[in-house]
N, C-alpha and C. Protein backbone atom coordinates (compact mmCIF):
# COMPACT_ATOMS: atom_id res chain seq x y z
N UNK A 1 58.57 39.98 24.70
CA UNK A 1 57.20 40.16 25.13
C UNK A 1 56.77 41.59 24.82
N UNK A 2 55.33 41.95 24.31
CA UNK A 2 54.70 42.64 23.79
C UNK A 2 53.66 42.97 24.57
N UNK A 3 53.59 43.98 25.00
CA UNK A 3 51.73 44.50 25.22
C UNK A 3 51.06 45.96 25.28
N UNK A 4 49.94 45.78 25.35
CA UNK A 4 49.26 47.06 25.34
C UNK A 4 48.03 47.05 26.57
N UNK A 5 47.84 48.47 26.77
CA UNK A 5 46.36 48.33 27.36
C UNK A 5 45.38 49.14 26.24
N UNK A 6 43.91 48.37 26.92
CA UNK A 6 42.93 48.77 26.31
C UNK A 6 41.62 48.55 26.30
N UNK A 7 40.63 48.81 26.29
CA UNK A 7 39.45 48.89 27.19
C UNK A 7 38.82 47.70 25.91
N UNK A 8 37.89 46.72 26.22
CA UNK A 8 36.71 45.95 25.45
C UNK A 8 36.07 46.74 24.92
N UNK A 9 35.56 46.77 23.16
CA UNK A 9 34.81 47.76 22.95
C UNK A 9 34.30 47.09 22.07
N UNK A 10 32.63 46.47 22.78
CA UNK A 10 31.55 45.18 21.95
C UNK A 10 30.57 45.70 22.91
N UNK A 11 29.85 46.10 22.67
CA UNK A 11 28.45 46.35 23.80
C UNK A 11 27.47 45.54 24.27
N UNK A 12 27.67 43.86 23.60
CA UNK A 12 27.55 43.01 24.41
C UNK A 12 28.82 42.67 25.46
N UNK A 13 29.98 42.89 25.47
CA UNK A 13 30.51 42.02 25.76
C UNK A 13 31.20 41.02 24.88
N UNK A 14 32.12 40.35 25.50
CA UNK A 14 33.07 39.31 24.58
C UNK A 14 32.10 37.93 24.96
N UNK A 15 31.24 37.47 24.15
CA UNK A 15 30.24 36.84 24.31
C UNK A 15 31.06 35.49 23.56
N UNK A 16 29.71 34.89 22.95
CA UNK A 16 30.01 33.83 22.08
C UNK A 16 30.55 34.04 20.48
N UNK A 17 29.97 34.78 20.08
CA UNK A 17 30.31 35.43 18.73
C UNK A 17 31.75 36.01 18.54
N UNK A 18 31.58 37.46 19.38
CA UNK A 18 33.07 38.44 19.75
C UNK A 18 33.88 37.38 19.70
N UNK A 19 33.83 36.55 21.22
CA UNK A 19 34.85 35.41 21.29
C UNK A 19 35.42 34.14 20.70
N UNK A 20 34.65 34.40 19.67
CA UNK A 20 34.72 33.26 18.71
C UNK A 20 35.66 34.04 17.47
N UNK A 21 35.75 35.33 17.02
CA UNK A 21 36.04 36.23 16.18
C UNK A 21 37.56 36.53 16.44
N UNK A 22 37.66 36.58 18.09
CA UNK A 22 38.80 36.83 18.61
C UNK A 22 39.88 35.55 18.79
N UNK A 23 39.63 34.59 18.78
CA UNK A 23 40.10 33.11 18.99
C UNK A 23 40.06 32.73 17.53
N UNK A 24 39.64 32.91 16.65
CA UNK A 24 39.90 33.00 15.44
C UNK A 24 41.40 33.56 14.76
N UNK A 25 41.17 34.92 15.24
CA UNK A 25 42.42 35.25 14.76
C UNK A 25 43.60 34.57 15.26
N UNK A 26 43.36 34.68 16.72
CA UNK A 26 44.41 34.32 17.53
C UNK A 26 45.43 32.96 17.55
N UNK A 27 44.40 32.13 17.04
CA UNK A 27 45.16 30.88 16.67
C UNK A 27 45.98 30.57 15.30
N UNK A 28 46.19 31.92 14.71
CA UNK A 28 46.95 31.85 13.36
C UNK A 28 47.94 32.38 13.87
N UNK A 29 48.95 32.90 15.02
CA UNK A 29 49.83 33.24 15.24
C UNK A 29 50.55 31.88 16.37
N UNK A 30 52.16 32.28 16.68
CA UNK A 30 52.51 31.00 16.98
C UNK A 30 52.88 31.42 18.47
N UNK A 31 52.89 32.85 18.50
CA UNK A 31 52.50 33.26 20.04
C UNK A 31 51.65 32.91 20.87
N UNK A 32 52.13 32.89 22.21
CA UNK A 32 51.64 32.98 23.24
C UNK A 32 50.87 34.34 23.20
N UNK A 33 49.25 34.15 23.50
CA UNK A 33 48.73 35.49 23.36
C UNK A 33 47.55 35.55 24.87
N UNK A 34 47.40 36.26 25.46
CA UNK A 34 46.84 36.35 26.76
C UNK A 34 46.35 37.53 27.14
N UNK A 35 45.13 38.08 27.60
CA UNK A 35 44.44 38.89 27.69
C UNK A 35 44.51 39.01 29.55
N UNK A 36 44.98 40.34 29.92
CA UNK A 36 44.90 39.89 31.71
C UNK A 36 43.49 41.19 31.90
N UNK A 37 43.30 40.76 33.22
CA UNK A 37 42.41 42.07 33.54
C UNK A 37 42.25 41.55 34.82
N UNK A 38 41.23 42.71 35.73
CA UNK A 38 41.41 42.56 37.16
C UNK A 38 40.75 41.34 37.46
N UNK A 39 41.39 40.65 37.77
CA UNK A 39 41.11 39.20 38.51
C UNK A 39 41.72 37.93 37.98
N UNK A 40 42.34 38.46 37.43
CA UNK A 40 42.95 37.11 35.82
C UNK A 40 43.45 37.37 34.64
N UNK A 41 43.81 36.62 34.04
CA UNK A 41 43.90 35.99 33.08
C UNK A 41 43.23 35.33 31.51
N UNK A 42 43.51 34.97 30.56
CA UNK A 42 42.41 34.16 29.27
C UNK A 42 43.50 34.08 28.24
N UNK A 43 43.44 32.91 27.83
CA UNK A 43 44.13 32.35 26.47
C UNK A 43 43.40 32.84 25.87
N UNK A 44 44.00 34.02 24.64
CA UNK A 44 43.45 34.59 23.57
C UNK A 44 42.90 33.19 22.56
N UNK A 45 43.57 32.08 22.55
CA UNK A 45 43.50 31.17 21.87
C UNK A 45 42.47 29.85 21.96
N UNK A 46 41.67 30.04 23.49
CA UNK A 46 40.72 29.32 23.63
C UNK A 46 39.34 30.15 24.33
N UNK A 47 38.52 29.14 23.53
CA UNK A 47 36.91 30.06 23.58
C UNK A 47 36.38 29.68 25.00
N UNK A 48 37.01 28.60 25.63
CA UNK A 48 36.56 28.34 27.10
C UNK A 48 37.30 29.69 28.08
N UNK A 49 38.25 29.79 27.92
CA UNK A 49 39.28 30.57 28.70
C UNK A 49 38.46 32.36 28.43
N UNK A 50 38.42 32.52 27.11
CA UNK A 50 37.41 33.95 27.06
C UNK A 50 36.41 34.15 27.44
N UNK A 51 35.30 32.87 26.99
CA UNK A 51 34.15 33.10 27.79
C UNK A 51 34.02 33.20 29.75
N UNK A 52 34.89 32.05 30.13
CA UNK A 52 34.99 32.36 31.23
C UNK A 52 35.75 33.31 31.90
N UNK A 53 36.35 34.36 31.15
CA UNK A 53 36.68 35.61 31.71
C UNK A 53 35.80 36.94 31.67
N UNK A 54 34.15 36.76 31.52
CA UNK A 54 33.48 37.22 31.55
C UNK A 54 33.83 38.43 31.13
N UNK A 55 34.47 39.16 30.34
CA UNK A 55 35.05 40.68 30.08
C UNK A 55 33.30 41.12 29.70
N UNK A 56 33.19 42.70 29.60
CA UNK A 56 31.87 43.70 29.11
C UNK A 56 32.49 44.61 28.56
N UNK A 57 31.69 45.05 28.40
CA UNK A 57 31.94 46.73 27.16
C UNK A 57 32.72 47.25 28.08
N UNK A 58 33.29 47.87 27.90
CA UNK A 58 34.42 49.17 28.15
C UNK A 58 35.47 48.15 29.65
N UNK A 59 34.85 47.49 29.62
CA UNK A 59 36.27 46.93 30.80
C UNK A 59 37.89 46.68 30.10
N UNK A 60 38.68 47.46 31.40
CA UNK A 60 39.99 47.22 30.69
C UNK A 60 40.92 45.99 31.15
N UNK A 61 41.50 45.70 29.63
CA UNK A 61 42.33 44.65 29.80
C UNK A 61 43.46 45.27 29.12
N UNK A 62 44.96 43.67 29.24
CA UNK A 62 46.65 44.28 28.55
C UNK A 62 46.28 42.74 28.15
N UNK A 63 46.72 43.08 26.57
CA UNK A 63 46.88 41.94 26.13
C UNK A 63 48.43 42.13 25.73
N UNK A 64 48.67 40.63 25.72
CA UNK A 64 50.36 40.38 26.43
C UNK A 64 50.19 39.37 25.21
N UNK A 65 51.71 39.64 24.10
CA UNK A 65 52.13 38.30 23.47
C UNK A 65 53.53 38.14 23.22
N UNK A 66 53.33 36.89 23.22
CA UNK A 66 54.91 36.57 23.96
C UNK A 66 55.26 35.43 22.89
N UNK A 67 56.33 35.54 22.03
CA UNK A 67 56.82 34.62 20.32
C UNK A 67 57.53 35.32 19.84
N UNK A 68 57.87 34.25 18.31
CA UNK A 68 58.57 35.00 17.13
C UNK A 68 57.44 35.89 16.12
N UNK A 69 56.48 36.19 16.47
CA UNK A 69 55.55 36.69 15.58
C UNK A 69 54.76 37.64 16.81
N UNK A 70 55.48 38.20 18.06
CA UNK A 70 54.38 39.02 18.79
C UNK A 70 54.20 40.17 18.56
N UNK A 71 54.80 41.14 17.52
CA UNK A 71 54.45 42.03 17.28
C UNK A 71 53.18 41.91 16.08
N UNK A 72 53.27 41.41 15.27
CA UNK A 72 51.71 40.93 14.50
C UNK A 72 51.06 40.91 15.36
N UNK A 73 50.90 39.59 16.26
CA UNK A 73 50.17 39.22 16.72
C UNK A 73 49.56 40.44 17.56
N UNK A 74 50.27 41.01 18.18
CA UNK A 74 49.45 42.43 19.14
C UNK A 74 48.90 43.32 17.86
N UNK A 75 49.21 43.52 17.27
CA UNK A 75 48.86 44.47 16.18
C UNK A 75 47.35 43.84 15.69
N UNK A 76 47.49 42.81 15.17
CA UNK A 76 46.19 42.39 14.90
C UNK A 76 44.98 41.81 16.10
N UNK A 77 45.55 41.93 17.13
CA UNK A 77 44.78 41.29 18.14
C UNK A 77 43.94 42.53 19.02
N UNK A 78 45.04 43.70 18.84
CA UNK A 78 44.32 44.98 19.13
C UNK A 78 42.97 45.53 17.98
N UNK A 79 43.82 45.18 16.99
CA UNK A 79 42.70 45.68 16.04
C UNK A 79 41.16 44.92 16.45
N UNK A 80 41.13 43.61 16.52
CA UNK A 80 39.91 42.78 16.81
C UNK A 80 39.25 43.56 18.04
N UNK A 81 39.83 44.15 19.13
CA UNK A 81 39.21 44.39 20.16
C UNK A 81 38.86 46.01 20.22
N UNK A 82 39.85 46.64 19.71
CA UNK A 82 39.48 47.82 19.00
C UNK A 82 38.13 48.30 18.36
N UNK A 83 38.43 47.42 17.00
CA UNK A 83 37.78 47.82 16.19
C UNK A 83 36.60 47.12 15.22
N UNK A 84 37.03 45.86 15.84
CA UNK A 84 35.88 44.39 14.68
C UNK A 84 35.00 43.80 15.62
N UNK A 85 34.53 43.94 16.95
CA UNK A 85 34.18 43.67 17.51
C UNK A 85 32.48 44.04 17.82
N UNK A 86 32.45 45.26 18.11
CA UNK A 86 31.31 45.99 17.73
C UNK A 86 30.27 46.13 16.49
């Protein structure tokens, strides 16, 4: 198991789009990939599970992945929230 922290950085928010961008990637890895933050939880891998984790700009989350591929998978999953999002 793999993770990092790191703040949302989309100034809407992980909306429909963001979260669609992010669940994108996410489902090309064979990890378990999961985003926690204060109150919960979200399958990086489903657009119900993100949207209903209501995340906003600068709120922090640890995204956690857990496989034979979790170091990619954090690597590129940071990048999306990092940096492709905005």
């Amino acid at each position: 198991m793999v993770s990092k922290e790191l703040n949302i950085n989309c100034p809407l928010g992980l909306n429909v789009e963001p979260a669609g961008a992010l669940c994108k990637e996410a489902v090309n890895f064979k990890s378990i990939i999961r985003l926690e933050y204060q109150g919960g939880e979200a399958n990086a891998k489903s657009m119900l599970s993100l949207l209903g984790a209501a995340l906003g700009d600068g709120d922090a989350i640890r995204i956690v992945c857990e496989g034979s591929d979790e170091e990619k998978a954090l690597e590129v999953i940071s990048d999306v929230l990092e940096h492709r999002l905005g």
